[in-house]
PDB file of N, CA and C in Angstrom:
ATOM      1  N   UNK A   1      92.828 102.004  32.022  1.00  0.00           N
ATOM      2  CA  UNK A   1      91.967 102.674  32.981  1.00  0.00           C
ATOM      3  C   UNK A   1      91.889 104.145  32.572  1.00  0.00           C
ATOM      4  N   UNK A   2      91.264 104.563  32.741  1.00  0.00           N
ATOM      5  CA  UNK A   2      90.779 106.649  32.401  1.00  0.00           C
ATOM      6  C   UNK A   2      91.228 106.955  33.496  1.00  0.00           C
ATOM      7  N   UNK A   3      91.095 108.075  33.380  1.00  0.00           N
ATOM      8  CA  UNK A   3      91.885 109.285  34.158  1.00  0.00           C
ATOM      9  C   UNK A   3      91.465 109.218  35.510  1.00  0.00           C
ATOM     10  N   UNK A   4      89.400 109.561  35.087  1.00  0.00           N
ATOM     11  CA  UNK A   4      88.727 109.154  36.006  1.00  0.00           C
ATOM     12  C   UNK A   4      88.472 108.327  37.212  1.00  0.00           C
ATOM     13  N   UNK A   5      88.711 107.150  36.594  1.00  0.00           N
ATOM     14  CA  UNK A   5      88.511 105.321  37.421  1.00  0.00           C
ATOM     15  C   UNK A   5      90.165 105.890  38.035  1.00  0.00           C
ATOM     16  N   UNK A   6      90.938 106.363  37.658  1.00  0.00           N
ATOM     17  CA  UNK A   6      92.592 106.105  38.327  1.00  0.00           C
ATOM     18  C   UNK A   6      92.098 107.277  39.395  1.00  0.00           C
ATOM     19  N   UNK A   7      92.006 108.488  39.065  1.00  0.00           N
ATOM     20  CA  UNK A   7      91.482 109.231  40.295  1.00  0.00           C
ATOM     21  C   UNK A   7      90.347 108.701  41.190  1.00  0.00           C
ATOM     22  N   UNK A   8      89.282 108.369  40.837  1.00  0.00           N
ATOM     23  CA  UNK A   8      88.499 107.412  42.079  1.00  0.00           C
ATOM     24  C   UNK A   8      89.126 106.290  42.842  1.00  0.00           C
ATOM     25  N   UNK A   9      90.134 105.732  42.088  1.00  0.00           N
ATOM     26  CA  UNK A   9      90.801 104.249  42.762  1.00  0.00           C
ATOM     27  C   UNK A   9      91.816 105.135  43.454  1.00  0.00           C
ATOM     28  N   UNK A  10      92.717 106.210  43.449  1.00  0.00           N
ATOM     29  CA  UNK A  10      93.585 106.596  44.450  1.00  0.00           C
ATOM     30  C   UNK A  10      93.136 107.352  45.160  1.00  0.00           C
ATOM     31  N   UNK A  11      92.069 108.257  44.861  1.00  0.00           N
ATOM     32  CA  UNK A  11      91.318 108.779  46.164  1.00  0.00           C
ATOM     33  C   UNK A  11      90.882 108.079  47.177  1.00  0.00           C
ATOM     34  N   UNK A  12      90.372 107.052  46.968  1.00  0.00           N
ATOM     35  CA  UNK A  12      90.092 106.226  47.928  1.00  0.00           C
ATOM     36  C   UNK A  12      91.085 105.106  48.424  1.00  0.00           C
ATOM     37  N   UNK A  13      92.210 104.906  48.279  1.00  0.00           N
ATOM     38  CA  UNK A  13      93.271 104.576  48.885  1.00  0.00           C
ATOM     39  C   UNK A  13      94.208 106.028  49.667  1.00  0.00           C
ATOM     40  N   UNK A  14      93.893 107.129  49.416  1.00  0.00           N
ATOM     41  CA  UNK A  14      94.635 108.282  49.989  1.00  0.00           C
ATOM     42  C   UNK A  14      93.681 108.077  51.621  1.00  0.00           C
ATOM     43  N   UNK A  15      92.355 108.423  51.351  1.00  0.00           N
ATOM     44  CA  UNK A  15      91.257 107.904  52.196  1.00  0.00           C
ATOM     45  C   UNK A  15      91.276 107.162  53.384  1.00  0.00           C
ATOM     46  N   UNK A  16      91.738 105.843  52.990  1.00  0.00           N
ATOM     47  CA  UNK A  16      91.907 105.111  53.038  1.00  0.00           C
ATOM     48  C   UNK A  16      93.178 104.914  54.301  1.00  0.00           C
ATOM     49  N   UNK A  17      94.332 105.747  54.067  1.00  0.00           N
ATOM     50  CA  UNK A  17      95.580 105.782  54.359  1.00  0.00           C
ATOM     51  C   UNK A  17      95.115 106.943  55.466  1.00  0.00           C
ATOM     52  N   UNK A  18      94.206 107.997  55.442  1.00  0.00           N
ATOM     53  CA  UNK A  18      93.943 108.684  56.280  1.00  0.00           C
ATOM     54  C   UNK A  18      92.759 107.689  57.044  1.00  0.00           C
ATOM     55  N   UNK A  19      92.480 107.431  57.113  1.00  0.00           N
ATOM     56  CA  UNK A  19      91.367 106.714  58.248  1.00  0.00           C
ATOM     57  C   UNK A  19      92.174 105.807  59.103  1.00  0.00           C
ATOM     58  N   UNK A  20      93.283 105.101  58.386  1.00  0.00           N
ATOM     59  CA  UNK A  20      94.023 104.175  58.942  1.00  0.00           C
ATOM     60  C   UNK A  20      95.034 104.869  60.064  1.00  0.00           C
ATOM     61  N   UNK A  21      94.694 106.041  59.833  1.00  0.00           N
ATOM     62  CA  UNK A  21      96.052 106.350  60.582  1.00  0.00           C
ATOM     63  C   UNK A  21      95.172 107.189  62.132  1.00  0.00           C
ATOM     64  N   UNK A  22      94.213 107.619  61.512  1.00  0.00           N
ATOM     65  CA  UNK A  22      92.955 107.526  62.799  1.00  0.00           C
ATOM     66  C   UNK A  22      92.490 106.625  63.902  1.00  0.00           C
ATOM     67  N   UNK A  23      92.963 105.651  63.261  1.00  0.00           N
ATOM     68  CA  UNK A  23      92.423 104.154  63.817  1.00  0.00           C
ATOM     69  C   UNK A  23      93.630 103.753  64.756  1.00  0.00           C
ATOM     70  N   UNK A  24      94.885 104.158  63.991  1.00  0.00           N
ATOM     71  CA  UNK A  24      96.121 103.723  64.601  1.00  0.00           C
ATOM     72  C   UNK A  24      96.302 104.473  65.917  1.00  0.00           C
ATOM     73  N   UNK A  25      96.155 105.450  65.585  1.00  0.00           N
ATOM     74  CA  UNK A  25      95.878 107.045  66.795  1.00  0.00           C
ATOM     75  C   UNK A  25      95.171 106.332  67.953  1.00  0.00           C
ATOM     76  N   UNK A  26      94.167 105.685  67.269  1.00  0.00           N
ATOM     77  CA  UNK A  26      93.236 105.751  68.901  1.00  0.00           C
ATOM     78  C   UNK A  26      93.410 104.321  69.117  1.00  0.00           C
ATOM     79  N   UNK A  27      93.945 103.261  68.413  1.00  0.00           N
ATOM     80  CA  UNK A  27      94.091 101.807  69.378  1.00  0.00           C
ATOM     81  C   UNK A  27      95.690 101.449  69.773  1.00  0.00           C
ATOM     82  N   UNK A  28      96.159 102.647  69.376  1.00  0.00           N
ATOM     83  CA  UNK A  28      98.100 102.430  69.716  1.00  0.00           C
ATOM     84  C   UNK A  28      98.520 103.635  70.274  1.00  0.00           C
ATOM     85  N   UNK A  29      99.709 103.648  70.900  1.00  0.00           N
ATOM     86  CA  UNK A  29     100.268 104.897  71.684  1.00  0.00           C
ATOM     87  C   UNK A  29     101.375 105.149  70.189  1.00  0.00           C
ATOM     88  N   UNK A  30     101.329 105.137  69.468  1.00  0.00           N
ATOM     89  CA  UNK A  30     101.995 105.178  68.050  1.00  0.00           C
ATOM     90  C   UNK A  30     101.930 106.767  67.764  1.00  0.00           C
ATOM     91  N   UNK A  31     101.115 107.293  68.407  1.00  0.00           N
ATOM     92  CA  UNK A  31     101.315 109.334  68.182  1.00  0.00           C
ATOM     93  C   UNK A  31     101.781 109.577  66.355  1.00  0.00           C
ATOM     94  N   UNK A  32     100.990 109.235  65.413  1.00  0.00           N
ATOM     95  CA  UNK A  32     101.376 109.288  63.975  1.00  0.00           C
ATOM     96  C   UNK A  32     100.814 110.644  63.868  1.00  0.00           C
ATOM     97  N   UNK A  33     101.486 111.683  62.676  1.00  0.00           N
ATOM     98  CA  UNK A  33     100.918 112.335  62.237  1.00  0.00           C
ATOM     99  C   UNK A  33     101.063 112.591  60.751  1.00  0.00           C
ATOM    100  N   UNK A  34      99.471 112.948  60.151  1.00  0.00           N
ATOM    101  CA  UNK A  34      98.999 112.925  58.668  1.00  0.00           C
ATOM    102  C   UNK A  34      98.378 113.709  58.207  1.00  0.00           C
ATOM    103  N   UNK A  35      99.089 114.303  57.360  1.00  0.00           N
ATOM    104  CA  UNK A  35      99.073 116.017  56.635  1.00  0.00           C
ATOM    105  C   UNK A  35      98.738 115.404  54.891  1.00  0.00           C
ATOM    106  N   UNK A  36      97.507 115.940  54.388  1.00  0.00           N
ATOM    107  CA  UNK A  36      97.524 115.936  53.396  1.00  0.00           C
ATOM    108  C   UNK A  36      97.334 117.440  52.485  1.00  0.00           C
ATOM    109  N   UNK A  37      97.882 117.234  51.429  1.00  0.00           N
ATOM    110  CA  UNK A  37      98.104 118.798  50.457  1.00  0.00           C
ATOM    111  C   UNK A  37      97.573 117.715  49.581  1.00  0.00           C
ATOM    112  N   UNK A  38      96.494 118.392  48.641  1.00  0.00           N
ATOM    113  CA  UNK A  38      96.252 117.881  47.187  1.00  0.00           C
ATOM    114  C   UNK A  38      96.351 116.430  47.256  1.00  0.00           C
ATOM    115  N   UNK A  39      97.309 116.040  46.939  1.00  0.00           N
ATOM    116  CA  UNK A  39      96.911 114.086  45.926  1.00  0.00           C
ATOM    117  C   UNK A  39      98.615 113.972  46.943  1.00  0.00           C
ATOM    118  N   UNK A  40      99.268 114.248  47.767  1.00  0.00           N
ATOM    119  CA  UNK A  40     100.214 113.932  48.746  1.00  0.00           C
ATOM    120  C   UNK A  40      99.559 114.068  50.485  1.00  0.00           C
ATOM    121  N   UNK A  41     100.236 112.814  50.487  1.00  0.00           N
ATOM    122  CA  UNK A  41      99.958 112.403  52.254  1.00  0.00           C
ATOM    123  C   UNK A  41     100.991 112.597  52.802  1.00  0.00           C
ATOM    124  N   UNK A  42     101.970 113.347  54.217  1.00  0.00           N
ATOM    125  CA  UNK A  42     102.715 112.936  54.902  1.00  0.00           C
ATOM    126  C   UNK A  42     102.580 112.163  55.946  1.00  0.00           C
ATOM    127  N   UNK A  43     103.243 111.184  56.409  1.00  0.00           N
ATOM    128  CA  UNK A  43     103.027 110.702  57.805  1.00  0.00           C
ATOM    129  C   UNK A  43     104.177 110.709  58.608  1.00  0.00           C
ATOM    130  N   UNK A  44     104.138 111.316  59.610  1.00  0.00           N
ATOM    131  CA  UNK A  44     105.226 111.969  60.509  1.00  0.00           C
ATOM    132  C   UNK A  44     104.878 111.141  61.520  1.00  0.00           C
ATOM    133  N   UNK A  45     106.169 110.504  62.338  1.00  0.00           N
ATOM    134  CA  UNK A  45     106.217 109.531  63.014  1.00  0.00           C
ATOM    135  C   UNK A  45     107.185 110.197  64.301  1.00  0.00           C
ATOM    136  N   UNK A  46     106.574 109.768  65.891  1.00  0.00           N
ATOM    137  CA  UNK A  46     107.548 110.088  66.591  1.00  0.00           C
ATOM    138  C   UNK A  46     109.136 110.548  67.081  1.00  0.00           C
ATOM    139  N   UNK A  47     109.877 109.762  65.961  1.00  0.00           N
ATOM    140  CA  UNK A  47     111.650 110.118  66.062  1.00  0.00           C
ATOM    141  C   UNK A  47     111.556 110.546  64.601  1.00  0.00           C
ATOM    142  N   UNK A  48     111.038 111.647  64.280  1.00  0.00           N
ATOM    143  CA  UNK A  48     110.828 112.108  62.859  1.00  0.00           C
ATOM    144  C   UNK A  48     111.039 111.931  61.532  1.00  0.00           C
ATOM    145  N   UNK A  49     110.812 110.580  61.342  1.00  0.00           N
ATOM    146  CA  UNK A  49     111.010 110.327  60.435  1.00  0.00           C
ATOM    147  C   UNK A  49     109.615 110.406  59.606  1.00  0.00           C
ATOM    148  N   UNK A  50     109.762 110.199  58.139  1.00  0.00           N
ATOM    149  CA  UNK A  50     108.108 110.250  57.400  1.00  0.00           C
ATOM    150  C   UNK A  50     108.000 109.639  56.913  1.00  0.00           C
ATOM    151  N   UNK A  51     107.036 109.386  56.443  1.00  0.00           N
ATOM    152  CA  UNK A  51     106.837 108.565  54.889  1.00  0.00           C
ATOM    153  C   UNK A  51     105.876 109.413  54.014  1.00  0.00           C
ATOM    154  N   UNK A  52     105.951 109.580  53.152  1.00  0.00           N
ATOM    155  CA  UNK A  52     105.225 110.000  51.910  1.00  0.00           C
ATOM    156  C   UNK A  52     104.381 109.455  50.617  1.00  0.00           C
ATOM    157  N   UNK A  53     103.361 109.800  50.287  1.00  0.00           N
ATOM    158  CA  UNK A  53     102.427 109.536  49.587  1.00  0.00           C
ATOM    159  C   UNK A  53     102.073 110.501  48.417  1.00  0.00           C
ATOM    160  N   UNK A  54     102.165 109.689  47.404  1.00  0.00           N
ATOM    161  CA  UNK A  54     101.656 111.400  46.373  1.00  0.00           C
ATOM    162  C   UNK A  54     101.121 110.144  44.872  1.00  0.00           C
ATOM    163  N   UNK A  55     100.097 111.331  45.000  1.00  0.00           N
ATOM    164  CA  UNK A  55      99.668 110.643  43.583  1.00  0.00           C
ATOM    165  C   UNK A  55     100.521 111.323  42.127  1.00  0.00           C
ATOM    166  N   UNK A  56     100.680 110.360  41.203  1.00  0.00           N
ATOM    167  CA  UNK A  56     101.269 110.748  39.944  1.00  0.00           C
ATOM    168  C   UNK A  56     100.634 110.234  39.158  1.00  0.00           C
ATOM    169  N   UNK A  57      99.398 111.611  38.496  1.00  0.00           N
ATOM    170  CA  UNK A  57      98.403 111.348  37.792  1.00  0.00           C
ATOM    171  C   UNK A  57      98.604 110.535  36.386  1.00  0.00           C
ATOM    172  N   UNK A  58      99.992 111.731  35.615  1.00  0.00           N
ATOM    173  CA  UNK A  58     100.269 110.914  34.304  1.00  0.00           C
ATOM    174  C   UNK A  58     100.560 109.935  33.925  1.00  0.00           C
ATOM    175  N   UNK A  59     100.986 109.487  35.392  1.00  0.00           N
ATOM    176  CA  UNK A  59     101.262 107.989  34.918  1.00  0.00           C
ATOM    177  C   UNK A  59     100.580 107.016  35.383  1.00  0.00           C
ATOM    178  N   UNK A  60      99.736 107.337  36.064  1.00  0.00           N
ATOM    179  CA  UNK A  60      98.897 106.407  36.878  1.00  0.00           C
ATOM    180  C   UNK A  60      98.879 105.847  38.157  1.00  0.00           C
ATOM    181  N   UNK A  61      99.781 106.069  38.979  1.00  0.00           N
ATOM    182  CA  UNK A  61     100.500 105.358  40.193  1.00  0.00           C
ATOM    183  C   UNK A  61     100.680 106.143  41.379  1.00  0.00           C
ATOM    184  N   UNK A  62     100.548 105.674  42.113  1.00  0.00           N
ATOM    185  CA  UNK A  62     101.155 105.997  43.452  1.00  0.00           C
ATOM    186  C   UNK A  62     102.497 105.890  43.978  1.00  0.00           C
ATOM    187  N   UNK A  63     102.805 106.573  44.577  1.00  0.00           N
ATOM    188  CA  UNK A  63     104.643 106.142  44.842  1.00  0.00           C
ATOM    189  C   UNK A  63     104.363 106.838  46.369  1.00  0.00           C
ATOM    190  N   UNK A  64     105.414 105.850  46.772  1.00  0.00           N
ATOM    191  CA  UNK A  64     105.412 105.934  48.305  1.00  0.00           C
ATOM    192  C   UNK A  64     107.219 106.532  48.709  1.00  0.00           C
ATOM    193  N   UNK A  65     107.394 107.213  49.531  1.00  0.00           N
ATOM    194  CA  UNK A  65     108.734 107.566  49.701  1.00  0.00           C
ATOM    195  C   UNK A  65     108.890 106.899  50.785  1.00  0.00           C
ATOM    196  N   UNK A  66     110.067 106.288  51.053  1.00  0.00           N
ATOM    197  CA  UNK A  66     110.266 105.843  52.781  1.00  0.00           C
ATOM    198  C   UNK A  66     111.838 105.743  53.314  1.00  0.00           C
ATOM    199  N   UNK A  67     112.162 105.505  54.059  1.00  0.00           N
ATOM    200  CA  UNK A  67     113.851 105.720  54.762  1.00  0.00           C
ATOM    201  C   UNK A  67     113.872 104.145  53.770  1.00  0.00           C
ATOM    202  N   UNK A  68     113.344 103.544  53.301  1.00  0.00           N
ATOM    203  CA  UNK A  68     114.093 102.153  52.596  1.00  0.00           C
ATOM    204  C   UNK A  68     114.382 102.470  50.959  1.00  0.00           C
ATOM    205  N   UNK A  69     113.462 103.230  50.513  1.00  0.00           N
ATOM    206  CA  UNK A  69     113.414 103.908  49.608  1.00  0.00           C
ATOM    207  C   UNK A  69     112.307 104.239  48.676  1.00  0.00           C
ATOM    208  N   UNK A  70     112.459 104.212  47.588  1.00  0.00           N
ATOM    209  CA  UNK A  70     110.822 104.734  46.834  1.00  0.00           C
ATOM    210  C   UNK A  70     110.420 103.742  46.113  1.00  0.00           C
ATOM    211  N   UNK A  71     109.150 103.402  45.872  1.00  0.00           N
ATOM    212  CA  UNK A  71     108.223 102.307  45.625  1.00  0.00           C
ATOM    213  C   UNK A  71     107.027 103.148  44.359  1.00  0.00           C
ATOM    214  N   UNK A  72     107.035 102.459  43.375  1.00  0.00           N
ATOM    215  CA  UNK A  72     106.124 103.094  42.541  1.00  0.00           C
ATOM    216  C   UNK A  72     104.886 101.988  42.541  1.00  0.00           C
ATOM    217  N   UNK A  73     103.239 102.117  42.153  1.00  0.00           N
ATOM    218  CA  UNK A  73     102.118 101.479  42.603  1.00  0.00           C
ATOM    219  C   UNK A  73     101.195 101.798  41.069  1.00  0.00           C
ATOM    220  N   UNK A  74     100.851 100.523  40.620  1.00  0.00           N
ATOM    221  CA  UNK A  74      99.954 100.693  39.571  1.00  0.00           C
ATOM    222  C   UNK A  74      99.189 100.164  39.689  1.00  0.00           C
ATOM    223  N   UNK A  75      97.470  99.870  39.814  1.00  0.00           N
ATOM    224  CA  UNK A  75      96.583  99.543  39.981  1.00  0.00           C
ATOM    225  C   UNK A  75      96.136  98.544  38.809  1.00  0.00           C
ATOM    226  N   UNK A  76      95.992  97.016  39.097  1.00  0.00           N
ATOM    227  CA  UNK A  76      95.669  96.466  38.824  1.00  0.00           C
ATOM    228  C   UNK A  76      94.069  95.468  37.996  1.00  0.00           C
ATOM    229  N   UNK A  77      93.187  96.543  38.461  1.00  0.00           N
ATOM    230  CA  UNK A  77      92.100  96.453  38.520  1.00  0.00           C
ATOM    231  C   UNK A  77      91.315  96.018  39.993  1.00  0.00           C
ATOM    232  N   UNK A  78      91.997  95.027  40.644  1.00  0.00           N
ATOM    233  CA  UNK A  78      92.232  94.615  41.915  1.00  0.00           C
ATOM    234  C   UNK A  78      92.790  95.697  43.075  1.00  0.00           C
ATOM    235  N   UNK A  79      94.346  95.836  42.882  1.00  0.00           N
ATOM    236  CA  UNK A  79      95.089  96.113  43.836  1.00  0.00           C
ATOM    237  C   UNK A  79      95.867  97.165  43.614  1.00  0.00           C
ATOM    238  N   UNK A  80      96.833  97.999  44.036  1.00  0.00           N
ATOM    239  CA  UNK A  80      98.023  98.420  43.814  1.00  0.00           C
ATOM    240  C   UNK A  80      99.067  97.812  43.864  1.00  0.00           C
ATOM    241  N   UNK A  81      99.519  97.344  42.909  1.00  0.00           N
ATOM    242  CA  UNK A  81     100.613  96.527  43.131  1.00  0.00           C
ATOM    243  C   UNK A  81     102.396  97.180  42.637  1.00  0.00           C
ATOM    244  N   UNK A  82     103.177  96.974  43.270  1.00  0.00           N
ATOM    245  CA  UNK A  82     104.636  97.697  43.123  1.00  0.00           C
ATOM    246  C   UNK A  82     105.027  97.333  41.523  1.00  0.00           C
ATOM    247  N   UNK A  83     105.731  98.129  40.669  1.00  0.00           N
ATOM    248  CA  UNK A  83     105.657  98.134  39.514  1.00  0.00           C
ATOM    249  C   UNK A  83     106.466  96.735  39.283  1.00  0.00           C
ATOM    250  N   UNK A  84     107.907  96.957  39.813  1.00  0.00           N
ATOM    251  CA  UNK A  84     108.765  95.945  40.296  1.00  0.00           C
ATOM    252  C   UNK A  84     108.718  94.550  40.941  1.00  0.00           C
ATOM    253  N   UNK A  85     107.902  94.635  41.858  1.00  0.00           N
ATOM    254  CA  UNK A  85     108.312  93.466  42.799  1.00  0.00           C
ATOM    255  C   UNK A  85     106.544  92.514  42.885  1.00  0.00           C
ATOM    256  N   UNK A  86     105.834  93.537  42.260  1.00  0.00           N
ATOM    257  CA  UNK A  86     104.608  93.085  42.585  1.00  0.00           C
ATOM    258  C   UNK A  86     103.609  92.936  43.867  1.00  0.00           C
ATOM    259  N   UNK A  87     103.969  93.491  45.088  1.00  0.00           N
ATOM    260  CA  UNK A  87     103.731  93.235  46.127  1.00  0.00           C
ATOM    261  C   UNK A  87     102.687  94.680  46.275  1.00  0.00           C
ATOM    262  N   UNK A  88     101.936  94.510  47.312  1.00  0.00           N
ATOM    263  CA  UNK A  88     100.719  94.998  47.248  1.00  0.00           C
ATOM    264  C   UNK A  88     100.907  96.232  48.519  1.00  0.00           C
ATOM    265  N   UNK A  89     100.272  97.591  47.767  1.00  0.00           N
ATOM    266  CA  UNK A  89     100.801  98.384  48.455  1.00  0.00           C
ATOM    267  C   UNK A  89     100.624  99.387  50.003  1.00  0.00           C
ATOM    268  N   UNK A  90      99.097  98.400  50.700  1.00  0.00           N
ATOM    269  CA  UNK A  90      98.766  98.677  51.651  1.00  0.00           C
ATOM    270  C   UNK A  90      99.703  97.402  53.004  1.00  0.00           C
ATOM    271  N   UNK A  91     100.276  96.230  52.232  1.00  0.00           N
ATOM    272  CA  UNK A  91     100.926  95.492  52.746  1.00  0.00           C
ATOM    273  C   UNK A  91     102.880  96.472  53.319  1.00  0.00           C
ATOM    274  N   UNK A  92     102.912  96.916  51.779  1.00  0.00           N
ATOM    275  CA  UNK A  92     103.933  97.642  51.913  1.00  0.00           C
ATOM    276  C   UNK A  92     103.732  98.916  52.941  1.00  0.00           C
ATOM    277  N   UNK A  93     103.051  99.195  52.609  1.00  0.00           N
ATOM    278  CA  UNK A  93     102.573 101.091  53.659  1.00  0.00           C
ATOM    279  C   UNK A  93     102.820 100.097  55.409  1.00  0.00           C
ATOM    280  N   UNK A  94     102.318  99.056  55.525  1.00  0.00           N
ATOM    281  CA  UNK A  94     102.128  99.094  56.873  1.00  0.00           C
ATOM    282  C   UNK A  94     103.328  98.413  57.053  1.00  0.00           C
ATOM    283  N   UNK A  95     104.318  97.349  56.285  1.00  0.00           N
ATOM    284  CA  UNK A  95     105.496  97.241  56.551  1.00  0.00           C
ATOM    285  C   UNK A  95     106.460  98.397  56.785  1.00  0.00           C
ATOM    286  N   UNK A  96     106.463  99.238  55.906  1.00  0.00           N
ATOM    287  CA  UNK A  96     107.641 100.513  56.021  1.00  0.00           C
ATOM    288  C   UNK A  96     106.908 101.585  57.890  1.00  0.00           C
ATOM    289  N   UNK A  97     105.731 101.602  57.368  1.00  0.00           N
ATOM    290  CA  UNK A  97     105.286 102.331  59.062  1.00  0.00           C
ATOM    291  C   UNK A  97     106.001 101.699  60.005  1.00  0.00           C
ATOM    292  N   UNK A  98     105.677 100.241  60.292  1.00  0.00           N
ATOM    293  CA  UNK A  98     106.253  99.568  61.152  1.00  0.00           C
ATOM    294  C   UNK A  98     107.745  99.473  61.564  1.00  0.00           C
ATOM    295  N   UNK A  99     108.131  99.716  60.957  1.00  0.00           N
ATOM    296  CA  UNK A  99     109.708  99.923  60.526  1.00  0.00           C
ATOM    297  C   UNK A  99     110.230 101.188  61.126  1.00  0.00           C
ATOM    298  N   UNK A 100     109.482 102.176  60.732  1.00  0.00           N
ATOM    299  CA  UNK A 100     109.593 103.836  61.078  1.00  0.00           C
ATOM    300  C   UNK A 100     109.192 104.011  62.531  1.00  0.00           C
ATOM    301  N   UNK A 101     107.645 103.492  62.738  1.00  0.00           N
ATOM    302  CA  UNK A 101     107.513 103.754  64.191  1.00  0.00           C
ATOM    303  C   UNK A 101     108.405 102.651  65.485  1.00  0.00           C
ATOM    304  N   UNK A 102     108.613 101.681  64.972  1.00  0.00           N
ATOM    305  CA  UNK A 102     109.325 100.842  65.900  1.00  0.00           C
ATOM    306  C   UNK A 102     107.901  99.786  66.634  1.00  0.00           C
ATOM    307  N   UNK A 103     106.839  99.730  66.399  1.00  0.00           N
ATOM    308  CA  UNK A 103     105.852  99.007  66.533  1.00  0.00           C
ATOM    309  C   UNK A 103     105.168  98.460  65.536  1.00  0.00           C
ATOM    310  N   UNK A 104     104.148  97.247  65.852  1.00  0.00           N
ATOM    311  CA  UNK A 104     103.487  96.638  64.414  1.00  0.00           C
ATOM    312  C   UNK A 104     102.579  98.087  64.241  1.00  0.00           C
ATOM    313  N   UNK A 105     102.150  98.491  62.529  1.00  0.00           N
ATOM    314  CA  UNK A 105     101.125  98.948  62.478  1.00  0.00           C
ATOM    315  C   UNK A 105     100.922  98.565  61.434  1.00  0.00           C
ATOM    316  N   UNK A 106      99.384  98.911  60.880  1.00  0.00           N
ATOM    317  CA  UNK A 106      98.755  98.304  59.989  1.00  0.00           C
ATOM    318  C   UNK A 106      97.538  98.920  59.177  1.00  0.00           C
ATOM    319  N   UNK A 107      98.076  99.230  58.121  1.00  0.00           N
ATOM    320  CA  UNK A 107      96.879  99.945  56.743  1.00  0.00           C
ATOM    321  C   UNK A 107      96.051  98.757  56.332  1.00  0.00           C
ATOM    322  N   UNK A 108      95.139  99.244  55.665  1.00  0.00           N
ATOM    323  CA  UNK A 108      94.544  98.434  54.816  1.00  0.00           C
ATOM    324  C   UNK A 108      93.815  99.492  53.698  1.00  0.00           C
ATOM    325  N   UNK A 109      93.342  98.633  52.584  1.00  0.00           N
ATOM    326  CA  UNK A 109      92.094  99.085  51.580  1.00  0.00           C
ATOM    327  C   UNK A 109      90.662  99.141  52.401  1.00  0.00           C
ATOM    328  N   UNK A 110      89.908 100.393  51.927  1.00  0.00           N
ATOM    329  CA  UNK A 110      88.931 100.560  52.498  1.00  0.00           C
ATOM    330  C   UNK A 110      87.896  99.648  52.243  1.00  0.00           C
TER     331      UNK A 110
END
């Protein structure tokens, strides 16, 4: 993939991760909050905990930080999928949220 196609495919999963959390705002009492700087997302969660988002251009991937731990994301042509485990990383984002806020929540791809 080019530099390019990897920056259009994580911009629009950063996007993506911000709309979701808009959505979450207004159909859940879930009170999330989402700060983005550059190619990093925070999401600050009621009993303060976060999760983190940052793009890592050189290598291509996304990595997610979370209280379970850190998750690296390479795009498939399809998906983001965990470098490791293979599992897909809007599945993961809304597992670890869920976890953090103490309620279901739920990302998706735009």
């Amino acid at each position: 993939m080019t530099d390019t196609e990897y920056m259009d495919r994580a911009e629009a999963a950063l996007a993506a991760i911000e709309l979701g959390c808009d959505r979450i705002n207004e159909a859940t009492d879930a009170d999330i909050d989402n700060q983005r700087v550059g190619g990093m997302i925070t999401i600050s969660f009621r009993n303060g905990s976060q999760l983190i988002v940052n793009l890592q251009k050189p290598l291509q991937e996304i990595w997610l930080a979370a209280r379970s731990g850190g998750y690296h994301y390479r795009h498939d042509g399809k998906a983001w999928l965990d470098t490791k485990t293979g599992e897909e990383f809007f599945g993961n984002l809304s597992r670890e949220a869920t976890l953090q806020a103490g309620q279901p929540l739920s990302f998706a791809a735009a």
